[in-house]
PDB file of N, CA and C in Angstrom:
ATOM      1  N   UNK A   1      81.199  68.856  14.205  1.00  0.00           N
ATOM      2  CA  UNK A   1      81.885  69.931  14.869  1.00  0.00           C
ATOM      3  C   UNK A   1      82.868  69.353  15.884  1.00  0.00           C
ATOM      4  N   UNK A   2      84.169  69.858  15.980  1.00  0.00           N
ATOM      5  CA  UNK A   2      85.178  69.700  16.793  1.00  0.00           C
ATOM      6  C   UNK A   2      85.063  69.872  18.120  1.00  0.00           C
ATOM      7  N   UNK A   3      85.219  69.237  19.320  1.00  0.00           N
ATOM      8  CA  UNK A   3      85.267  69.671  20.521  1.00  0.00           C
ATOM      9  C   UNK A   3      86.304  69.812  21.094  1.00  0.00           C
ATOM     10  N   UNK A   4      86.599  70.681  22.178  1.00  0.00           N
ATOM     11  CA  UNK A   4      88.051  70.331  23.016  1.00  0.00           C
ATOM     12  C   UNK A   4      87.659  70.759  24.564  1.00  0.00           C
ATOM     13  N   UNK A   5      88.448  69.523  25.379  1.00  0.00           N
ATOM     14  CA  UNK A   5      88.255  69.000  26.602  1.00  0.00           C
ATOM     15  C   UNK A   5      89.888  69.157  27.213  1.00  0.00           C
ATOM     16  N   UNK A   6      90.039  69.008  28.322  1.00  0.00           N
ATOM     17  CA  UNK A   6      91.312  68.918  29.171  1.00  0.00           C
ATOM     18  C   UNK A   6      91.457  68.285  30.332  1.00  0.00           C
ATOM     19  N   UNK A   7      92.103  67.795  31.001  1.00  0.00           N
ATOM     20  CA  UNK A   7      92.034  67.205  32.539  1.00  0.00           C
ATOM     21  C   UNK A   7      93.398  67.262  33.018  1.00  0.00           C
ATOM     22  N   UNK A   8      93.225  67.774  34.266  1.00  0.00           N
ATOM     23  CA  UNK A   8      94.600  67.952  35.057  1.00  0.00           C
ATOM     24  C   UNK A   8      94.761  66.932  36.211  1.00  0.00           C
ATOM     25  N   UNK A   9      95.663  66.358  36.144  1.00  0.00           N
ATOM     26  CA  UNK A   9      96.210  65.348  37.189  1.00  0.00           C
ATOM     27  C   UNK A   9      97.341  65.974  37.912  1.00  0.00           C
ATOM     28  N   UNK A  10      97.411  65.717  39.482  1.00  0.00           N
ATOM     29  CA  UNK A  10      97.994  66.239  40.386  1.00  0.00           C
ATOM     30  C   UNK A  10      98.788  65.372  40.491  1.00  0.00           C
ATOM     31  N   UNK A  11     100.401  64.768  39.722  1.00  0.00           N
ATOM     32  CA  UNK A  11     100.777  63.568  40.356  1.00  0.00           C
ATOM     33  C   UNK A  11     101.401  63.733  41.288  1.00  0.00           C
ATOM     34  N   UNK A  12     101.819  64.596  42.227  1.00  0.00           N
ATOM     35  CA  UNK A  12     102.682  65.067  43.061  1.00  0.00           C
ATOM     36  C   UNK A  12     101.751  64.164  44.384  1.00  0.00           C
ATOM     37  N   UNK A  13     100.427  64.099  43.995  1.00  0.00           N
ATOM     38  CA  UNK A  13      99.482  64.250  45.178  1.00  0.00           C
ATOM     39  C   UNK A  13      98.929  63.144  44.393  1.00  0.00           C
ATOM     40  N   UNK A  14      98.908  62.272  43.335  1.00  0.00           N
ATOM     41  CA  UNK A  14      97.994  61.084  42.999  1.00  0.00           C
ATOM     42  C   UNK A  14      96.637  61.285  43.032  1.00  0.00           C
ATOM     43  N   UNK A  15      95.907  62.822  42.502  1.00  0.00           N
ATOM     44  CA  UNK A  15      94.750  62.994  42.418  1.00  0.00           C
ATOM     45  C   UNK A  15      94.795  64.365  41.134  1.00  0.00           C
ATOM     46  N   UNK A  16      93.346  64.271  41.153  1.00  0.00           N
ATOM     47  CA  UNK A  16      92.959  65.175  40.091  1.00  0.00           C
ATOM     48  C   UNK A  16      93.216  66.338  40.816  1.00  0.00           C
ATOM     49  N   UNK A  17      93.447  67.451  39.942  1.00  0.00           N
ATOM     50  CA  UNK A  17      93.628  69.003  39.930  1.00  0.00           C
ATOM     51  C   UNK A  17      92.598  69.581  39.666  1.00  0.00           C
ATOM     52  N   UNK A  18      91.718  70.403  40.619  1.00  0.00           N
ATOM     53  CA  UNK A  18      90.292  71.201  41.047  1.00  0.00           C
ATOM     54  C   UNK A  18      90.980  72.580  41.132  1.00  0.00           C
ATOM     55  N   UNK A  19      90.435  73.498  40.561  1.00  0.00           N
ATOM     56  CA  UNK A  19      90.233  74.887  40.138  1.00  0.00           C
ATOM     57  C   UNK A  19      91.124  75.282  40.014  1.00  0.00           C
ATOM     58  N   UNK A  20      91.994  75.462  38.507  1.00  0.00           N
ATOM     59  CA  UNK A  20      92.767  75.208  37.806  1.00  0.00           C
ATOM     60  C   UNK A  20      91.976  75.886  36.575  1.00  0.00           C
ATOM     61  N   UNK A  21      92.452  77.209  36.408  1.00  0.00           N
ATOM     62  CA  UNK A  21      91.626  78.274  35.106  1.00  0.00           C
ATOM     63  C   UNK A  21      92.552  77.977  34.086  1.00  0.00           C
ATOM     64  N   UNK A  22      91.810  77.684  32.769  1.00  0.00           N
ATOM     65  CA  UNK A  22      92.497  77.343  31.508  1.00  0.00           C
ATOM     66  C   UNK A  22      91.811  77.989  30.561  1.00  0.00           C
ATOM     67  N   UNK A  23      92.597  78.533  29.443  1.00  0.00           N
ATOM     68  CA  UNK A  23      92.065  79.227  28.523  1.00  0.00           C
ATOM     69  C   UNK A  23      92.109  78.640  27.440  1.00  0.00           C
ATOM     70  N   UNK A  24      91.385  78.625  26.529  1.00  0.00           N
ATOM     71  CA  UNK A  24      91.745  78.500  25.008  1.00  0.00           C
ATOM     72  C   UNK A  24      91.978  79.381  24.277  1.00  0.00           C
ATOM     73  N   UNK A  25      93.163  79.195  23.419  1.00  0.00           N
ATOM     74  CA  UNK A  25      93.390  80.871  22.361  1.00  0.00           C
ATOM     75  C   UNK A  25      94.121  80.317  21.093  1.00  0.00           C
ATOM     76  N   UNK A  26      93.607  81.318  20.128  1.00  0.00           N
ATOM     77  CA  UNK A  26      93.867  80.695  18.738  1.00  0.00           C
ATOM     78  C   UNK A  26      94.476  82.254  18.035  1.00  0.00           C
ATOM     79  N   UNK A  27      95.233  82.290  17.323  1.00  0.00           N
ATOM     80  CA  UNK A  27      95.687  83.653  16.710  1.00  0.00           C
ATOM     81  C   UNK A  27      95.774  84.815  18.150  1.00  0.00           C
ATOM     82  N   UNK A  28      96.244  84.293  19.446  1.00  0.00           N
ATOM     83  CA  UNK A  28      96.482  85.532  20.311  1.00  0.00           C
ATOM     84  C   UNK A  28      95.144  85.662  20.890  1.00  0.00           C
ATOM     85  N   UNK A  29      93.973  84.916  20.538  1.00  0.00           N
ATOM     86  CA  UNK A  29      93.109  85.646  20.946  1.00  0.00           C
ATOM     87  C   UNK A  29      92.164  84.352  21.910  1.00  0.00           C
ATOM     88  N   UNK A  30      91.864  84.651  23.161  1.00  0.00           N
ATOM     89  CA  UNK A  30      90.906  83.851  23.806  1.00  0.00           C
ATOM     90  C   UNK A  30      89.908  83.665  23.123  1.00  0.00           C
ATOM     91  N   UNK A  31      89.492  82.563  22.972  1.00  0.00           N
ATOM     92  CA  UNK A  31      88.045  81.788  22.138  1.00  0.00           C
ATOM     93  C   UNK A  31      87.436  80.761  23.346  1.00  0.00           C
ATOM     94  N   UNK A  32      87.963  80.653  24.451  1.00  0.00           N
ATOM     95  CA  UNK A  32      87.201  79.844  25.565  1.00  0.00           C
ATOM     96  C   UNK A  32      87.690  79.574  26.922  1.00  0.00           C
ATOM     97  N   UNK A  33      86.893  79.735  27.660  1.00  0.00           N
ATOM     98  CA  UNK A  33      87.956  78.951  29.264  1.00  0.00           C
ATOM     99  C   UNK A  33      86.789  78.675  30.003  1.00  0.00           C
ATOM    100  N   UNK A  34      87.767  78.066  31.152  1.00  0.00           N
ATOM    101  CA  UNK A  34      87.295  77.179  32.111  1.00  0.00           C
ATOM    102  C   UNK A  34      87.996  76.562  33.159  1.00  0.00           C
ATOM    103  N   UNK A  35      87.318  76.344  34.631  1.00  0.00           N
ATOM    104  CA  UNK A  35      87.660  75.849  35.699  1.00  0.00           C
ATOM    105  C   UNK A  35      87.428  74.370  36.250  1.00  0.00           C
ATOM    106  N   UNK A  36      89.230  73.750  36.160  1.00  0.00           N
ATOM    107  CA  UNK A  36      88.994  72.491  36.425  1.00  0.00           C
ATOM    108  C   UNK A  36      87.963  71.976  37.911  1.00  0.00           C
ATOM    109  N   UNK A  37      86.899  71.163  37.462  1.00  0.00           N
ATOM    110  CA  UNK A  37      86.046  70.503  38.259  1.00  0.00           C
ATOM    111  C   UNK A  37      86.705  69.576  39.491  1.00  0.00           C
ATOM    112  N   UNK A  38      86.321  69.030  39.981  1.00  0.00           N
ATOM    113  CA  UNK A  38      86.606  68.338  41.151  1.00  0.00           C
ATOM    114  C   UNK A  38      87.649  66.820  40.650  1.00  0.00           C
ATOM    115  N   UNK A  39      86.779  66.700  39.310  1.00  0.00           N
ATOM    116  CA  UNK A  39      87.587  65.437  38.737  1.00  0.00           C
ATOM    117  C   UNK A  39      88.915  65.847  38.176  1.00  0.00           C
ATOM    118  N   UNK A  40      88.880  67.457  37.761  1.00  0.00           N
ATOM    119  CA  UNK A  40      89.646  67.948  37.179  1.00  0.00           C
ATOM    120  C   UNK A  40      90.128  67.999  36.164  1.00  0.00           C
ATOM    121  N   UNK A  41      88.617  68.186  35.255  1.00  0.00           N
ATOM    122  CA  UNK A  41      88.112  68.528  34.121  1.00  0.00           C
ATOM    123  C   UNK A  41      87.612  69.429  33.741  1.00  0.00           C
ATOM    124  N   UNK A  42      87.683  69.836  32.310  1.00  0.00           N
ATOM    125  CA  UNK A  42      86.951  70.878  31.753  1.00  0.00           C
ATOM    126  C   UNK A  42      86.602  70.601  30.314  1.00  0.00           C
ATOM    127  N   UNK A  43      85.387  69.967  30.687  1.00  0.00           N
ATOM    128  CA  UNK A  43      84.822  69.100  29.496  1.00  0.00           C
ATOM    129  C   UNK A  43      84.734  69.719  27.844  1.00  0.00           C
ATOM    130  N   UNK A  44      84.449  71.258  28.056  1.00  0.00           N
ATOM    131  CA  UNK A  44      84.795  71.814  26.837  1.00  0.00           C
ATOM    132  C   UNK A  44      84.975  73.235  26.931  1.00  0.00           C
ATOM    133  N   UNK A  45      85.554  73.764  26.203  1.00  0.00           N
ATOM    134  CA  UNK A  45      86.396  74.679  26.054  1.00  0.00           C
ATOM    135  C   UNK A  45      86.150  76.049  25.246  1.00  0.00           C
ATOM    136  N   UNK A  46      85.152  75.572  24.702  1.00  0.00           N
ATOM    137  CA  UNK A  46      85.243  76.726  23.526  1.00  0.00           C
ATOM    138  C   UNK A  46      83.906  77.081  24.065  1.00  0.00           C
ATOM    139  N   UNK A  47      83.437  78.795  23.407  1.00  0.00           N
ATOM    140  CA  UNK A  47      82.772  79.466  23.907  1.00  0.00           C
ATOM    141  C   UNK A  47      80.930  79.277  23.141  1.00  0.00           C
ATOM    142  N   UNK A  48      80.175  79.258  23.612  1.00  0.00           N
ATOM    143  CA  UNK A  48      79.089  79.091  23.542  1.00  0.00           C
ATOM    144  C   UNK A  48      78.606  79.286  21.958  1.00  0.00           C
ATOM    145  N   UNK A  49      78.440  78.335  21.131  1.00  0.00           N
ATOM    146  CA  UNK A  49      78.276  78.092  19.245  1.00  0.00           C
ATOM    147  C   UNK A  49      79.552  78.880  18.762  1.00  0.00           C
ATOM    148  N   UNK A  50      80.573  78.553  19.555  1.00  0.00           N
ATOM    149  CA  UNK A  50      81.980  78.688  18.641  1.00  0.00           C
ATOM    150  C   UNK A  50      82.440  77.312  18.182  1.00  0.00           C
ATOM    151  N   UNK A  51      83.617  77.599  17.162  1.00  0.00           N
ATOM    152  CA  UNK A  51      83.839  75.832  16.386  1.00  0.00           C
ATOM    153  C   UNK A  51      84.947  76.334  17.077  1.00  0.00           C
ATOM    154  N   UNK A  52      85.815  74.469  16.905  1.00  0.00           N
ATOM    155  CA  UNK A  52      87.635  74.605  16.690  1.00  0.00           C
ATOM    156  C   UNK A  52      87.528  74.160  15.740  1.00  0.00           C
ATOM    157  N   UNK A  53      88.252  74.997  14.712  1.00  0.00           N
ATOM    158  CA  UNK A  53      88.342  74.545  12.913  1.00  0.00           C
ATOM    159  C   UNK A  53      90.209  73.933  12.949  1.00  0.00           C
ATOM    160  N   UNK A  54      90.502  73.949  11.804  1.00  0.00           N
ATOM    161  CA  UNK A  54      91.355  74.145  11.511  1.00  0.00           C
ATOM    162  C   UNK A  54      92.682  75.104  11.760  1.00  0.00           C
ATOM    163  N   UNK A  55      93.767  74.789  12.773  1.00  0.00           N
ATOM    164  CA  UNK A  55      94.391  75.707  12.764  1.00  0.00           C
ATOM    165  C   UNK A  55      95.614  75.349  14.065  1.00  0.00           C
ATOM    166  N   UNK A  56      96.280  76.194  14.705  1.00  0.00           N
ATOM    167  CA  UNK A  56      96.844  75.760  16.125  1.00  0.00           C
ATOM    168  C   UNK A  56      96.451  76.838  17.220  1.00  0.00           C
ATOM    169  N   UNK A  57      96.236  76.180  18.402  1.00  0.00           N
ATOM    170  CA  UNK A  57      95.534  76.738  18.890  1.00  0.00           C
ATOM    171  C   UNK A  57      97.232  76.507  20.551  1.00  0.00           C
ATOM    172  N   UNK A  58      96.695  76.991  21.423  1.00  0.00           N
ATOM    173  CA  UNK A  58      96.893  76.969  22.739  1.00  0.00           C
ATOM    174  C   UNK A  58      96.231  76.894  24.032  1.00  0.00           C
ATOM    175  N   UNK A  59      96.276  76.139  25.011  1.00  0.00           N
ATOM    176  CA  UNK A  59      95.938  76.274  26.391  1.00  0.00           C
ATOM    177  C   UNK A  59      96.556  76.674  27.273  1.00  0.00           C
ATOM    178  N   UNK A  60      96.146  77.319  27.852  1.00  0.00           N
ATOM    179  CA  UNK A  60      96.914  78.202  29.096  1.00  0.00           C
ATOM    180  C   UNK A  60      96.598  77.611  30.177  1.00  0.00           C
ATOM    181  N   UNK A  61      97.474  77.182  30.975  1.00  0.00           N
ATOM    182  CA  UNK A  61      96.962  76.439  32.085  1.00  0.00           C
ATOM    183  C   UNK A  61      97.704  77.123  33.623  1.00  0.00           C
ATOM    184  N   UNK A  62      96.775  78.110  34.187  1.00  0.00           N
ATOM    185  CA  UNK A  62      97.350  78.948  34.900  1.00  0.00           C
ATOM    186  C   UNK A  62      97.788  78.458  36.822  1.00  0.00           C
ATOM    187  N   UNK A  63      98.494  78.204  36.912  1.00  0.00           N
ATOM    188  CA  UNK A  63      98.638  76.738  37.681  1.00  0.00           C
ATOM    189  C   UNK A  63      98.749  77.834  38.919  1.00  0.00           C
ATOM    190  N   UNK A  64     100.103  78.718  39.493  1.00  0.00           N
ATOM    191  CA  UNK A  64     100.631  79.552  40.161  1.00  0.00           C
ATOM    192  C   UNK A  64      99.413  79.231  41.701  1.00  0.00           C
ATOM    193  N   UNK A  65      97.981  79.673  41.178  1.00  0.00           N
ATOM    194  CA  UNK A  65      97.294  79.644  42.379  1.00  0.00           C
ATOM    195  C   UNK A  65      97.110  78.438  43.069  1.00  0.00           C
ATOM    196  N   UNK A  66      96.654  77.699  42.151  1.00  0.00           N
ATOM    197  CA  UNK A  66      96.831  75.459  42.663  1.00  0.00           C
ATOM    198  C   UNK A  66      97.424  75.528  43.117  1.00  0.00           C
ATOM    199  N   UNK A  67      98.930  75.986  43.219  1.00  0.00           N
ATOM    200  CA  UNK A  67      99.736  75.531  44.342  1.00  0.00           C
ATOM    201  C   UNK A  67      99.838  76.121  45.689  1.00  0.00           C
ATOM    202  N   UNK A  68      99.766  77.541  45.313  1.00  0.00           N
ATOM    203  CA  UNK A  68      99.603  78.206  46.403  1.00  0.00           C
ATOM    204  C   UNK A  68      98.682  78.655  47.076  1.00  0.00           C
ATOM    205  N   UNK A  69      97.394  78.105  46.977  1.00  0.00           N
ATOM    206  CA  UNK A  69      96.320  77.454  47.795  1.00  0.00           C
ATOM    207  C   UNK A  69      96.270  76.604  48.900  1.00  0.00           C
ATOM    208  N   UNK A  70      97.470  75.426  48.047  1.00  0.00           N
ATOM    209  CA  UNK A  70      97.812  74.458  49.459  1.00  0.00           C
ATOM    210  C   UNK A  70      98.964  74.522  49.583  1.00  0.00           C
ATOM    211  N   UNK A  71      99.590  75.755  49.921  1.00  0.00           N
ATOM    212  CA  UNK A  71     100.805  76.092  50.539  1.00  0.00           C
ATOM    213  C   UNK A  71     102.101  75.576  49.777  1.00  0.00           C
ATOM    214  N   UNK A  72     101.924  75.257  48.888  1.00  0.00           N
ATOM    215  CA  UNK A  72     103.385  74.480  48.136  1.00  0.00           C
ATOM    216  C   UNK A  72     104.208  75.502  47.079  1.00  0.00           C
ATOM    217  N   UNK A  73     105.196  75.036  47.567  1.00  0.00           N
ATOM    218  CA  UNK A  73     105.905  75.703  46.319  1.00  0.00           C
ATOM    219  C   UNK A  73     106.185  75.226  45.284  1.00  0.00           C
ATOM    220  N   UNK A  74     106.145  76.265  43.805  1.00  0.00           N
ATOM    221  CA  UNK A  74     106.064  76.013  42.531  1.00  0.00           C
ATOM    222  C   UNK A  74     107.316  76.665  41.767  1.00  0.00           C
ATOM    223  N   UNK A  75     107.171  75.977  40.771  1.00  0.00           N
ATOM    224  CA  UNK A  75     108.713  76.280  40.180  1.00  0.00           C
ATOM    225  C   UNK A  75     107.370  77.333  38.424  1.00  0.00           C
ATOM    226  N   UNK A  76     106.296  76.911  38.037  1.00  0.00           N
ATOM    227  CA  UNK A  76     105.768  77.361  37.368  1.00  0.00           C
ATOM    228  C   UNK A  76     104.776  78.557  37.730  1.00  0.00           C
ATOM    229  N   UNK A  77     104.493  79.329  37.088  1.00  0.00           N
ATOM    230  CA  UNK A  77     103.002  80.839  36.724  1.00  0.00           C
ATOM    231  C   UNK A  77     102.075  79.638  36.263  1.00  0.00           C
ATOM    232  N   UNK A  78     101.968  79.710  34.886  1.00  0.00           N
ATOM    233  CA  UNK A  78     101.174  79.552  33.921  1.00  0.00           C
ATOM    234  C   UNK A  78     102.285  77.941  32.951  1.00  0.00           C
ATOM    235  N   UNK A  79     101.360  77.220  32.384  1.00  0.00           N
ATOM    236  CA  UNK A  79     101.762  76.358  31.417  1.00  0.00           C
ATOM    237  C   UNK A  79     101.443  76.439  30.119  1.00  0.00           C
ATOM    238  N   UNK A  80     101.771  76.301  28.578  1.00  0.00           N
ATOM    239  CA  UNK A  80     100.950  76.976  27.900  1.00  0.00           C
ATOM    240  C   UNK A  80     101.524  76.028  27.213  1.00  0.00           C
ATOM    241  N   UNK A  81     100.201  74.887  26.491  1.00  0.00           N
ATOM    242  CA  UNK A  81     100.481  74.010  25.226  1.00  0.00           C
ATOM    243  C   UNK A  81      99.977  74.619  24.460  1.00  0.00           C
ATOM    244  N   UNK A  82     100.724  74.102  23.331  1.00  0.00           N
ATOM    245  CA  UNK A  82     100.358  74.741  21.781  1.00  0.00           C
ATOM    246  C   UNK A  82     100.419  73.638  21.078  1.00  0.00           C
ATOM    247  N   UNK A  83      99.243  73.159  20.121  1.00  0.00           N
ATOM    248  CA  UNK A  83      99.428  72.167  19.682  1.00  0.00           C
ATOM    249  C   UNK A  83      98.270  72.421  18.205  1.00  0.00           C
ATOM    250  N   UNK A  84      98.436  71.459  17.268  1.00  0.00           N
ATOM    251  CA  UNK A  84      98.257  71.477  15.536  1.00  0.00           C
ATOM    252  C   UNK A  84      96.587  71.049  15.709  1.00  0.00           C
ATOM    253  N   UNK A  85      95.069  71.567  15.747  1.00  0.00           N
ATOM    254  CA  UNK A  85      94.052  70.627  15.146  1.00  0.00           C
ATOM    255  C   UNK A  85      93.968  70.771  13.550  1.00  0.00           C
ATOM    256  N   UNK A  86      93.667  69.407  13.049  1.00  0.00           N
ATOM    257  CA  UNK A  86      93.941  68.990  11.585  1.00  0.00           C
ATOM    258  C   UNK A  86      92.509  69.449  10.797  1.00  0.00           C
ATOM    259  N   UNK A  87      91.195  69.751  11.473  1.00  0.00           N
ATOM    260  CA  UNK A  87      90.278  69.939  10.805  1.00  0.00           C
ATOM    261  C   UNK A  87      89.412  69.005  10.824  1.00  0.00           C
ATOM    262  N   UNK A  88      89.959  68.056  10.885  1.00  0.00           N
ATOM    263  CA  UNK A  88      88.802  67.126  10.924  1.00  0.00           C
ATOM    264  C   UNK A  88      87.610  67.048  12.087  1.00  0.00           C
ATOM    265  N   UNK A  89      86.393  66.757  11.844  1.00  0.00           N
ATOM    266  CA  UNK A  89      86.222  66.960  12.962  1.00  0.00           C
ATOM    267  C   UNK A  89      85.411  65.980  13.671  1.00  0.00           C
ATOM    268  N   UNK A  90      86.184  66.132  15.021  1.00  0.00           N
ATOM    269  CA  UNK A  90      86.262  64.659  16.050  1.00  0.00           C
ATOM    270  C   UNK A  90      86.223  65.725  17.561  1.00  0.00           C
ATOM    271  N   UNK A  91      86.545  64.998  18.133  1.00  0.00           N
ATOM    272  CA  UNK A  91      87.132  65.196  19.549  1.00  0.00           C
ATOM    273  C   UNK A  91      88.341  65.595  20.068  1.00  0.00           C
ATOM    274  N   UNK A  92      89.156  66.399  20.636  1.00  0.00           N
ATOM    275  CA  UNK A  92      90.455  66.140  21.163  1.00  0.00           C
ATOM    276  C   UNK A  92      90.456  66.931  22.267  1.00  0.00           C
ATOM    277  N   UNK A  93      91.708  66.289  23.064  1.00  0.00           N
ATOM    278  CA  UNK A  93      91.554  65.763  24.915  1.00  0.00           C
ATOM    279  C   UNK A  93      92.685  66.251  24.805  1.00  0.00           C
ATOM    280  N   UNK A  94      93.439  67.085  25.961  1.00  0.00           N
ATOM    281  CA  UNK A  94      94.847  67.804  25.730  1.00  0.00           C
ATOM    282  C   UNK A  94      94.685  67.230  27.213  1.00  0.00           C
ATOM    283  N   UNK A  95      95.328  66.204  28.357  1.00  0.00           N
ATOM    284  CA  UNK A  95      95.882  65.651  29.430  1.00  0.00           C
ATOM    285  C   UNK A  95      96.821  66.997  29.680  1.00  0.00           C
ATOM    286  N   UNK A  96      97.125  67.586  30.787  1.00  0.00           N
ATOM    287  CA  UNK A  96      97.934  67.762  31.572  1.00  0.00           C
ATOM    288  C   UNK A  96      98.585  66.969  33.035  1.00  0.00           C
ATOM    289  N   UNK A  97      99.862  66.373  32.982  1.00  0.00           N
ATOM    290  CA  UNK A  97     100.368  65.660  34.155  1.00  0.00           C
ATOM    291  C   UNK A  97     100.913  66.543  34.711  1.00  0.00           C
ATOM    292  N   UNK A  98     100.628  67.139  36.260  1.00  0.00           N
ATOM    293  CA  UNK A  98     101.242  68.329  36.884  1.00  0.00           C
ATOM    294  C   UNK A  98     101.931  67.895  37.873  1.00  0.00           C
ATOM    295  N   UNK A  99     103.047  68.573  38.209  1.00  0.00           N
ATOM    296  CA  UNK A  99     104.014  68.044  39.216  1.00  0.00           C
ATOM    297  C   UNK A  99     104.334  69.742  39.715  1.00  0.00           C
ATOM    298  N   UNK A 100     104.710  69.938  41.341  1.00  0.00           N
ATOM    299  CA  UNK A 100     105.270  71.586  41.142  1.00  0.00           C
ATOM    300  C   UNK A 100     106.452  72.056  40.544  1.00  0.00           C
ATOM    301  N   UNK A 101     107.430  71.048  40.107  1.00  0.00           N
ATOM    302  CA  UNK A 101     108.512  71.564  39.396  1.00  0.00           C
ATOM    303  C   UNK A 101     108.426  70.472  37.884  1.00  0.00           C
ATOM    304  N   UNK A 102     107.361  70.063  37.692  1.00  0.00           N
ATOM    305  CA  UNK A 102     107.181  69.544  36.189  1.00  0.00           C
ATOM    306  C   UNK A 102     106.248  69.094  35.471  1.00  0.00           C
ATOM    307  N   UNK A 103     106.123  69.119  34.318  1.00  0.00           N
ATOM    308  CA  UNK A 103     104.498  68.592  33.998  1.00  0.00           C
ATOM    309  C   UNK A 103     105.365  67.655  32.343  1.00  0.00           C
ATOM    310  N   UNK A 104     103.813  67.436  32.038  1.00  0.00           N
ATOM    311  CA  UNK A 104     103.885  66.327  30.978  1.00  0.00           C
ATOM    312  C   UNK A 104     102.384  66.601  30.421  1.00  0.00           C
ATOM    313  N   UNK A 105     102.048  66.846  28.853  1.00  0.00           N
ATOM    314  CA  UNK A 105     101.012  66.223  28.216  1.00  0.00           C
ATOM    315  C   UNK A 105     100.991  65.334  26.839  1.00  0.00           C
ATOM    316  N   UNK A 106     100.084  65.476  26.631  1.00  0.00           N
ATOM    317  CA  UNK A 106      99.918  64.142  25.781  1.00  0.00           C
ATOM    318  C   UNK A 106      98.681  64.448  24.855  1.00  0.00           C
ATOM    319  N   UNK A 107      98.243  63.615  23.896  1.00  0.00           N
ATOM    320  CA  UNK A 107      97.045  63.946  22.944  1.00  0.00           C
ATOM    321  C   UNK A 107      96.432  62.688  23.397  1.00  0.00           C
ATOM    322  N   UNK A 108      95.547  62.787  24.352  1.00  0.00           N
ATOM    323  CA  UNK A 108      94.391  61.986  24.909  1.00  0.00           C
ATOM    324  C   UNK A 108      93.175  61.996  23.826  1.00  0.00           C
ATOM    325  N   UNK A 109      92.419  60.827  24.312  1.00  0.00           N
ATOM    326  CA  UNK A 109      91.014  60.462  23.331  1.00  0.00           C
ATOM    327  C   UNK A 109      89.606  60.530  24.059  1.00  0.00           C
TER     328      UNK A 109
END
């Protein structure tokens, strides 16, 4: 069975990103979420004996409050990757690099 994980990095600030709500959604429809941890992680994603099969899915990574928690201003709401799982089934790690006016991810292992 497939898992999916995420981690948010604060590079603005050279630390991890803590409570940071992310969703998982596949066909429009939420199938999982979760609040980045202190490390600023969210080890998995999907909802309690749900799979990730085959298909493309999205994360919503609702940033707006992270920033304006600690007073900063943001150029983003929400971030939303969309990306291909092949079926096979393994692991996959969706990295978010957050900046307030930019981000970056990547297909982590």
């Amino acid at each position: 069975m497939s898992t999916l994980s995420t981690h948010v990095l604060d590079t603005s600030l050279g630390k991890p990103a803590q409570g940071i709500r992310v969703t998982l959604e596949k066909d429009g429809e939420t199938i999982g979420s979760g609040v980045t941890d202190a490390d600023g992680r969210v080890s998995d994603l999907r909802k309690e004996g749900s799979e990730v099969k085959q298909g493309t899915y999205s994360l919503k990574f609702f940033v707006a409050d992270y920033f304006s928690t600690s007073g900063r201003e943001a150029f983003y709401d929400e971030i939303v990757v969309t990306f291909l799982i092949s079926g096979a089934s393994r692991h996959y790690h969706v990295p978010l690099l957050l900046s307030p006016f930019g981000y970056s991810t990547y297909r982590g292992s």
